[in-house]
C-alpha atoms as a PDB file:
ATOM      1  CA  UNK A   1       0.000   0.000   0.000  1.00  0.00           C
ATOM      2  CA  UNK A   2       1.157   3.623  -0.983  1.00  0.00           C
ATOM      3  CA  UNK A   3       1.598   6.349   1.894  1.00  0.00           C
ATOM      4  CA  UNK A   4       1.263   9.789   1.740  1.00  0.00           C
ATOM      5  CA  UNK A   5       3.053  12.537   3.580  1.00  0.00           C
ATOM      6  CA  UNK A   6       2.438  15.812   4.389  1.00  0.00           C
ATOM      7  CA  UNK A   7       5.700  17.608   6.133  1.00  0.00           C
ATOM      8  CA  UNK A   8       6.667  20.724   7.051  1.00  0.00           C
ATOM      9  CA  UNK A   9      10.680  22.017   6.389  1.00  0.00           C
ATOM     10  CA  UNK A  10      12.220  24.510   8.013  1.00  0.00           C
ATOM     11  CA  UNK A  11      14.658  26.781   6.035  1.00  0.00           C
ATOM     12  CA  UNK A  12      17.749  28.104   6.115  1.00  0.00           C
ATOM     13  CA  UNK A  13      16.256  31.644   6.560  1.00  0.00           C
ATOM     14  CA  UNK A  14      13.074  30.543   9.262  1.00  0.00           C
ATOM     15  CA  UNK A  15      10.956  30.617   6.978  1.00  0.00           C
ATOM     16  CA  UNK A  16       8.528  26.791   6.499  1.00  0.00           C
ATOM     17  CA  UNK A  17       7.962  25.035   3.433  1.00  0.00           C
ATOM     18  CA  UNK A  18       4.810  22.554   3.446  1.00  0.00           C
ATOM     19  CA  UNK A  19       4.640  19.738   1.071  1.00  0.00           C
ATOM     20  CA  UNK A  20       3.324  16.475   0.247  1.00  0.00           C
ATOM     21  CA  UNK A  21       5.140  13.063  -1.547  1.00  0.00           C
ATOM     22  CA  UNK A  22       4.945   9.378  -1.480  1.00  0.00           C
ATOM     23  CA  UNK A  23       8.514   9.528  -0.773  1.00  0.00           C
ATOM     24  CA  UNK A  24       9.917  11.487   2.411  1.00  0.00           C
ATOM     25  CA  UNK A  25      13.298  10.348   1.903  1.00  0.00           C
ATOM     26  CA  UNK A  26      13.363  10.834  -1.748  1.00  0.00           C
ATOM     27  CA  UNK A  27      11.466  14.324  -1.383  1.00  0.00           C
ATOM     28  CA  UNK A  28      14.324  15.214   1.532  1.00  0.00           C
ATOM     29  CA  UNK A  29      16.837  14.718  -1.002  1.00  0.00           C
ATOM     30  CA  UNK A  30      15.363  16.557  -3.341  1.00  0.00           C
ATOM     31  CA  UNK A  31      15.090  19.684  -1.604  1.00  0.00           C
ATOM     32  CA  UNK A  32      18.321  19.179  -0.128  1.00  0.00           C
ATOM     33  CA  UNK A  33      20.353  18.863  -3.278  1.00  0.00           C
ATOM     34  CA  UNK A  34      18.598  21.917  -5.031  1.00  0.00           C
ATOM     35  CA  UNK A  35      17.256  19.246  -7.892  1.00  0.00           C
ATOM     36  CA  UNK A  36      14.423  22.061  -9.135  1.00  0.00           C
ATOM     37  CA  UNK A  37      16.329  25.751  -9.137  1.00  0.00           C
ATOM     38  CA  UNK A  38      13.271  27.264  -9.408  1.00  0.00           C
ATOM     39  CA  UNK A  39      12.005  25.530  -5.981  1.00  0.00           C
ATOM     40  CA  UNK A  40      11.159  27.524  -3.126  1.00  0.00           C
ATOM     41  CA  UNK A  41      13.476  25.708  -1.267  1.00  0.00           C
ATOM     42  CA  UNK A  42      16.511  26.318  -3.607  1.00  0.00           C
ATOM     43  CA  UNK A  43      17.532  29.131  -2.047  1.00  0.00           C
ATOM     44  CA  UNK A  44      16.536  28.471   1.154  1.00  0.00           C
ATOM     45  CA  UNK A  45      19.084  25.149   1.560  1.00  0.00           C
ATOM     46  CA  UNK A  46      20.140  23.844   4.086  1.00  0.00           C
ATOM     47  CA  UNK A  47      16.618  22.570   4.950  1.00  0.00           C
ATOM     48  CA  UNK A  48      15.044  20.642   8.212  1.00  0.00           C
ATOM     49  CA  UNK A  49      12.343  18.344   8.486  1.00  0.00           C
ATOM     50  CA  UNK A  50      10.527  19.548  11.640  1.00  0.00           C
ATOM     51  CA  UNK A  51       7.107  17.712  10.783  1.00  0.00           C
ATOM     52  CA  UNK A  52       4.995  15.080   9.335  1.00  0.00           C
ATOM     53  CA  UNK A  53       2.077  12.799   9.268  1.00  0.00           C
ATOM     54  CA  UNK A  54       1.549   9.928   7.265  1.00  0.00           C
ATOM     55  CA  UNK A  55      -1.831   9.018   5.031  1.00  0.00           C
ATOM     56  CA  UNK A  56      -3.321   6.401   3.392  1.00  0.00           C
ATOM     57  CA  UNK A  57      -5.015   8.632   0.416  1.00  0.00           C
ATOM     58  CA  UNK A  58      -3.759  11.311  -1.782  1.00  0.00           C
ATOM     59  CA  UNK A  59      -7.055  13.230  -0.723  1.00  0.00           C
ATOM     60  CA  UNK A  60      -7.024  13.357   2.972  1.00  0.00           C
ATOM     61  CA  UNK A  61      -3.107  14.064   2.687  1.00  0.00           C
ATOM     62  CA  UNK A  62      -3.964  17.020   0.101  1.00  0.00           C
ATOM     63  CA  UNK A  63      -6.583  17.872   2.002  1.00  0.00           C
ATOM     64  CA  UNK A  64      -4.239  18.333   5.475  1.00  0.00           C
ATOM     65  CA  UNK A  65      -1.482  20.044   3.204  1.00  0.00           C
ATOM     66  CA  UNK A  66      -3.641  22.653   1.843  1.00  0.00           C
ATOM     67  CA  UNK A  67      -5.214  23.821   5.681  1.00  0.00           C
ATOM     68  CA  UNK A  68      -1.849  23.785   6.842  1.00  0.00           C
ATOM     69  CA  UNK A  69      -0.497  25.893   4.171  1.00  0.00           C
ATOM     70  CA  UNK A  70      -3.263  28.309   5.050  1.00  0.00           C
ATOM     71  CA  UNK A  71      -2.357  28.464   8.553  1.00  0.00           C
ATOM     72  CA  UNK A  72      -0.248  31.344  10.329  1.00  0.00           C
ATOM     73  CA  UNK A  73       3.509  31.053  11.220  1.00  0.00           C
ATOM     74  CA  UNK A  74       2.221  31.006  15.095  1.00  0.00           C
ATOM     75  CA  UNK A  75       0.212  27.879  14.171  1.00  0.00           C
ATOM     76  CA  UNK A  76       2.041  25.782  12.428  1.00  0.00           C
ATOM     77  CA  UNK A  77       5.018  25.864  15.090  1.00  0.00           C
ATOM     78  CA  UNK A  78       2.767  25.393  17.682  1.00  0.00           C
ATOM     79  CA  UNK A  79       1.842  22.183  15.477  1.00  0.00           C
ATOM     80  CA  UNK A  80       5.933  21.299  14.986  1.00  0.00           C
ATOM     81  CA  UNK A  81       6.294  22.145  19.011  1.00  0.00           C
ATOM     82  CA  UNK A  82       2.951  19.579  20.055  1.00  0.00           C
ATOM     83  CA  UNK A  83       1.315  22.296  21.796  1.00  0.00           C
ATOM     84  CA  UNK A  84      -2.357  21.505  21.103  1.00  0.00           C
ATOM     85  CA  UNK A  85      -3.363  24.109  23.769  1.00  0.00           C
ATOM     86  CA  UNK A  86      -2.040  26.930  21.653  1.00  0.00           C
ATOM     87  CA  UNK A  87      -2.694  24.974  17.858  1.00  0.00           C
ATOM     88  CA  UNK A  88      -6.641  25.179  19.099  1.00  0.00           C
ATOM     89  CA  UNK A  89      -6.284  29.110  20.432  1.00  0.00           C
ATOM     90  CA  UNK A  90      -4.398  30.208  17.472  1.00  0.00           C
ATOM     91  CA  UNK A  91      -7.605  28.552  15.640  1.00  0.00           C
ATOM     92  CA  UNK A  92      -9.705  30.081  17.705  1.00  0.00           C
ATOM     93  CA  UNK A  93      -8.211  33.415  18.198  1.00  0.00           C
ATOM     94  CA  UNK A  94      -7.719  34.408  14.311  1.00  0.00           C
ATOM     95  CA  UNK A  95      -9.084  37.802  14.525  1.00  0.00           C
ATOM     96  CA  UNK A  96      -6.949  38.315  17.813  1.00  0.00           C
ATOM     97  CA  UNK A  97      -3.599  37.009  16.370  1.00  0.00           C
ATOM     98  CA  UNK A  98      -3.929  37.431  12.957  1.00  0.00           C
ATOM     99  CA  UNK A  99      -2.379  35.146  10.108  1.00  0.00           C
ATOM    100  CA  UNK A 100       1.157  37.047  10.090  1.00  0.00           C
ATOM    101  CA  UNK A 101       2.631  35.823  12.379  1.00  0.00           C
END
């Protein structure tokens, strides 16, 4: 059975790249090796894997991929750091903390 994986990277300069593959390791490299110059990763190398979930269908992983790629800076570390407290009040609290940060 294929998996699917939805994973956040952290870049070089702080900022987070969200994807999705059937490959982690293969994807990894990818970035890592600056295969696609005109990746937003390219100039962002060296990158870190900081997250990821695995899936059974390309849907529910494209699905998670796209809300996360909507989400806020705040958000998505609180995701990487396991802090569910602050993942549900940064949903919560959108109009209070904006998507910025």
């Amino acid at each position: 059975m294929i998996s699917y994986f939805v994973y956040i990277l952290k870049c070089r300069d702080d900022s987070f790249y969200t994807g999705i593959t059937n490959s982690l390791e293969r994807r990894l490299f990818e970035h890592q090796s600056g295969k696609n110059i005109e990746a937003y990763t390219y100039t962002r190398r060296p990158v870190t894997l900081v997250w990821f979930e695995k899936f059974t269908t390309p849907d529910e992983a494209i699905k998670i991929e796209k809300q996360i790629k909507g989400w806020s800076r705040r958000k998505k570390q609180a995701l990487i750091d396991k802090e569910w407290d602050k993942l549900v009040q940064y949903s919560k609290n959108y109009t209070q903390f904006g998507k910025g940060d």
